[in-house]
N, C-alpha and C. Protein backbone atom coordinates (compact mmCIF):
# COMPACT_ATOMS: atom_id res chain seq x y z
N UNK A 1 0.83 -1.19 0.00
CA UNK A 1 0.00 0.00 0.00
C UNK A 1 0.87 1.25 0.00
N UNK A 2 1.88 1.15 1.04
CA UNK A 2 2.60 2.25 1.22
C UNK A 2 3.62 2.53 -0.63
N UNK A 3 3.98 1.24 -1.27
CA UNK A 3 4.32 1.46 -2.29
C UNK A 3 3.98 2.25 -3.45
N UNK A 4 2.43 1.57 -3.18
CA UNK A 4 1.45 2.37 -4.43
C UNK A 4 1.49 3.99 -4.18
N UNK A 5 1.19 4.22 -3.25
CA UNK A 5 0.75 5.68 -2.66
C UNK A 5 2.47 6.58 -2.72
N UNK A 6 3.12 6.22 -2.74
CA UNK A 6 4.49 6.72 -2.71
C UNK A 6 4.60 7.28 -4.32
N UNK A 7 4.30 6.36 -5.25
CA UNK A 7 4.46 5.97 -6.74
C UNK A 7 2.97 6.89 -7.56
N UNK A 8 2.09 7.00 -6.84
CA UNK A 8 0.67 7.34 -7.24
C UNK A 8 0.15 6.13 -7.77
N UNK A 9 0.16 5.44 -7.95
CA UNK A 9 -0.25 4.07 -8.94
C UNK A 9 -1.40 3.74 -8.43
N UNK A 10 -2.78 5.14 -8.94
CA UNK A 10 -3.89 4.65 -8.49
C UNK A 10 -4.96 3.12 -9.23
N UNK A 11 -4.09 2.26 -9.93
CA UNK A 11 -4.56 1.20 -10.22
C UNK A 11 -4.45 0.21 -9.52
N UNK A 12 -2.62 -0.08 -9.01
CA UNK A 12 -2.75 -0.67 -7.56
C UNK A 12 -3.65 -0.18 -6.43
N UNK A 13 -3.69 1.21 -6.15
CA UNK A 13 -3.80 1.51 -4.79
C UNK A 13 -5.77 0.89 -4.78
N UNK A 14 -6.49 0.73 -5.97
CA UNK A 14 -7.71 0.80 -6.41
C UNK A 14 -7.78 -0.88 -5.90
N UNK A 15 -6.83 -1.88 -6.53
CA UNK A 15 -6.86 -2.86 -6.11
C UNK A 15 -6.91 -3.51 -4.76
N UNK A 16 -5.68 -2.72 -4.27
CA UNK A 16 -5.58 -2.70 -2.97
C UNK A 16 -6.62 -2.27 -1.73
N UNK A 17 -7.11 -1.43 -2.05
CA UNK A 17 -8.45 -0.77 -1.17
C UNK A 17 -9.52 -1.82 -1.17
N UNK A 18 -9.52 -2.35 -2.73
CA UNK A 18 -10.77 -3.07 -2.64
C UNK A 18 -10.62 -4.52 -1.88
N UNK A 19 -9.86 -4.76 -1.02
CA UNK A 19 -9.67 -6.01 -0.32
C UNK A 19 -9.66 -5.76 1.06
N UNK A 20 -11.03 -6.64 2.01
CA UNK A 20 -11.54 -5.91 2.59
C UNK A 20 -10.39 -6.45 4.24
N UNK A 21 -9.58 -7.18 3.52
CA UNK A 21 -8.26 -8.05 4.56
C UNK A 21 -7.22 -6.86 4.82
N UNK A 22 -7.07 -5.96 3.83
CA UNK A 22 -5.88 -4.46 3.64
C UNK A 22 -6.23 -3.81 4.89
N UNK A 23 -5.12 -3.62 5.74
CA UNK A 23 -5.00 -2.57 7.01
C UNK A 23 -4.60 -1.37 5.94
N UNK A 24 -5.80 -0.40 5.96
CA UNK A 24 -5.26 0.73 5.09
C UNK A 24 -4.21 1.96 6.38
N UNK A 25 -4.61 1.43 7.79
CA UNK A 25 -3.70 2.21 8.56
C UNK A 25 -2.85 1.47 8.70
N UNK A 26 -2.03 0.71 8.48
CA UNK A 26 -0.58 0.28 8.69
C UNK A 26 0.10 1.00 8.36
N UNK A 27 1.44 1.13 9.54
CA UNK A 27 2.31 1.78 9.32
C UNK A 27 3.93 1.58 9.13
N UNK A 28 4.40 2.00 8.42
CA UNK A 28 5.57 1.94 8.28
C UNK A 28 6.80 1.78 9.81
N UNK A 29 8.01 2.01 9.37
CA UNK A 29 8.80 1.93 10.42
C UNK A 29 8.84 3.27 11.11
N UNK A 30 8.67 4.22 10.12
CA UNK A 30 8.79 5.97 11.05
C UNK A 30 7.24 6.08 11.71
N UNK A 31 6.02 4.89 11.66
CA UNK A 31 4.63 5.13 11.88
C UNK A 31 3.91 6.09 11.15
N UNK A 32 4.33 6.13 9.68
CA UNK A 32 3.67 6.92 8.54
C UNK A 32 2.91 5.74 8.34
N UNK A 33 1.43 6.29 8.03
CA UNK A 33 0.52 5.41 7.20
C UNK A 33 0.28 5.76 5.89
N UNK A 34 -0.15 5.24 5.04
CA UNK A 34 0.02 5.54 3.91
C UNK A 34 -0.39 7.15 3.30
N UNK A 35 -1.92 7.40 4.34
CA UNK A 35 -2.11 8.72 4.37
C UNK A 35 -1.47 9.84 4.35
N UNK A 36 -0.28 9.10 5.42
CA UNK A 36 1.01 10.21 5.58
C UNK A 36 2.03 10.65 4.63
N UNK A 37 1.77 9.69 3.79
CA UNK A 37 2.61 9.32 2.65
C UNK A 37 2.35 10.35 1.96
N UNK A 38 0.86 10.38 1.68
CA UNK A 38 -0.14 10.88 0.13
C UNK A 38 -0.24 12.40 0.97
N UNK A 39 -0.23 12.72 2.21
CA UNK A 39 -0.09 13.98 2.79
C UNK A 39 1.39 14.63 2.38
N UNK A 40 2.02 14.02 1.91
CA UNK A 40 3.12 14.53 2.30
C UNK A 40 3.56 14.71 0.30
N UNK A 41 3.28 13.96 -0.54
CA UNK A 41 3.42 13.99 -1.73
C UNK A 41 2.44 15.10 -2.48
N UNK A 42 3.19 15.43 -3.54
CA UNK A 42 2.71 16.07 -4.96
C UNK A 42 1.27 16.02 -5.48
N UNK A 43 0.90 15.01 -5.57
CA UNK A 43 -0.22 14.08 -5.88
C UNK A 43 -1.89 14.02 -5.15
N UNK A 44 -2.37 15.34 -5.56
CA UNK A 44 -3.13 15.32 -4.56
C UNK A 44 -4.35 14.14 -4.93
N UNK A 45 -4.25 13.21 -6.01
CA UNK A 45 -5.55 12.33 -6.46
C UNK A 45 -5.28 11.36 -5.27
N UNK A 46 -4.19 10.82 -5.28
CA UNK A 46 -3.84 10.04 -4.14
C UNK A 46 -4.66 10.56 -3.04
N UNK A 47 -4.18 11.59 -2.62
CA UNK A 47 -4.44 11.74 -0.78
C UNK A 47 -6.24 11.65 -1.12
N UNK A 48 -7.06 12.30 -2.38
CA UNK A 48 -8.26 12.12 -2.01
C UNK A 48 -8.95 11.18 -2.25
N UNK A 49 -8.51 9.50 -2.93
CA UNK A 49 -8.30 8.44 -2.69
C UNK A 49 -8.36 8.08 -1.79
N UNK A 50 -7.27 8.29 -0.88
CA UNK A 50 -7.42 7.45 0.58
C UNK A 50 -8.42 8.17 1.34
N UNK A 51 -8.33 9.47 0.80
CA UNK A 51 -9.51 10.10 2.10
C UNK A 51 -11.00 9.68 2.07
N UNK A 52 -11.65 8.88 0.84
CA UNK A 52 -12.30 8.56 0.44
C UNK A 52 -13.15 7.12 0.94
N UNK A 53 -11.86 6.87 1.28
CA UNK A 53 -12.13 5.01 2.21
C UNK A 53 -12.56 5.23 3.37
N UNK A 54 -13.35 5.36 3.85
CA UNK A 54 -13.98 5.31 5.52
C UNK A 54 -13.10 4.36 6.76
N UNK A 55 -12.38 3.50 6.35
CA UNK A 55 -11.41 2.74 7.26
C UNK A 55 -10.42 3.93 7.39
N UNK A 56 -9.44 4.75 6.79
CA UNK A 56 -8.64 5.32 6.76
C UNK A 56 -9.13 6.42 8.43
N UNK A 57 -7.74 6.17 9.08
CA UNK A 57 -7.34 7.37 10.30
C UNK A 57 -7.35 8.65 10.23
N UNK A 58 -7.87 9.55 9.94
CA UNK A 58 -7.36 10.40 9.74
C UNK A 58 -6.32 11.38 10.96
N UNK A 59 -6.75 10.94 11.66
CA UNK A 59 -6.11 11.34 13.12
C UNK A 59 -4.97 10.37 13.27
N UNK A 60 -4.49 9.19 12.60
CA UNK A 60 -3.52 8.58 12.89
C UNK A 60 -2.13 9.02 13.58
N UNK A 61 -1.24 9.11 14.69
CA UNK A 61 -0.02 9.81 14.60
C UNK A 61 1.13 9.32 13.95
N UNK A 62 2.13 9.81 13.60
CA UNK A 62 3.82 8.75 13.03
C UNK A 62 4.28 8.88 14.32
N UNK A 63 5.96 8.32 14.09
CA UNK A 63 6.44 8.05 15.24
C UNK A 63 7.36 9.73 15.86
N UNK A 64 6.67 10.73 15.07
CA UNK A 64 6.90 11.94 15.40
C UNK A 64 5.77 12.58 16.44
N UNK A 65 5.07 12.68 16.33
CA UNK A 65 3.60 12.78 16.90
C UNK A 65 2.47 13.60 16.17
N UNK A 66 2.91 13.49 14.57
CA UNK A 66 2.02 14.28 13.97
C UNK A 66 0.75 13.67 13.25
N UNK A 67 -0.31 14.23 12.62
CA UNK A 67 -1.27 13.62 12.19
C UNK A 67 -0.96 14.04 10.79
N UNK A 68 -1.42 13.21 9.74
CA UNK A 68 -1.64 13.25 8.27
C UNK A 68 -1.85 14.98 7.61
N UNK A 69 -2.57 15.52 8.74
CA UNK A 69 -3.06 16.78 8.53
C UNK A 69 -1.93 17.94 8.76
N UNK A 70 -0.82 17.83 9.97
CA UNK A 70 0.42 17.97 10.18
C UNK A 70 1.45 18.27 9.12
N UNK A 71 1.63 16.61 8.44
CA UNK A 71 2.32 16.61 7.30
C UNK A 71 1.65 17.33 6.18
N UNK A 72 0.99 17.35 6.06
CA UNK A 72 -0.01 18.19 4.70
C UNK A 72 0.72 19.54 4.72
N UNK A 73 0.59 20.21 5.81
CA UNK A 73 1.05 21.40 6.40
C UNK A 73 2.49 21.75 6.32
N UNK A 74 2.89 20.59 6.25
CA UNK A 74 4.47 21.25 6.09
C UNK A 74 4.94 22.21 4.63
């Protein structure tokens, strides 16, 4: 997940969502979720993609203590 969303590859990320087994909040090793990812990238189709999935955190923190909304901001 975190791949697709890094890459934009909203054909994976389309695949990926649609499997209802996908932790769309998993996080990486810094505790970025993918959200954080698509917050933090170019790409805004991505971030409104994930924002779109009702499972998605939006309040999630990384291992910084910020939320998706945080990184957006930078």
């Amino acid at each position: 997940l975190h791949w697709a969303v890094e890459r934009g590859n909203l054909d994976i990320l389309n695949s990926l969502l649609q499997d209802p087994r996908i932790d769309v909040n998993v996080a990486d090793h810094s505790g970025r979720t993918p959200l954080h990812l698509a917050a933090a990238a170019p790409n805004e189709e991505t971030l409104a993609y994930l924002l779109r999935d009702v499972r998605v955190d939006v309040n999630a923190m990384n291992s910084y203590g910020e939320t998706p909304l945080d990184v957006a901001m930078k």
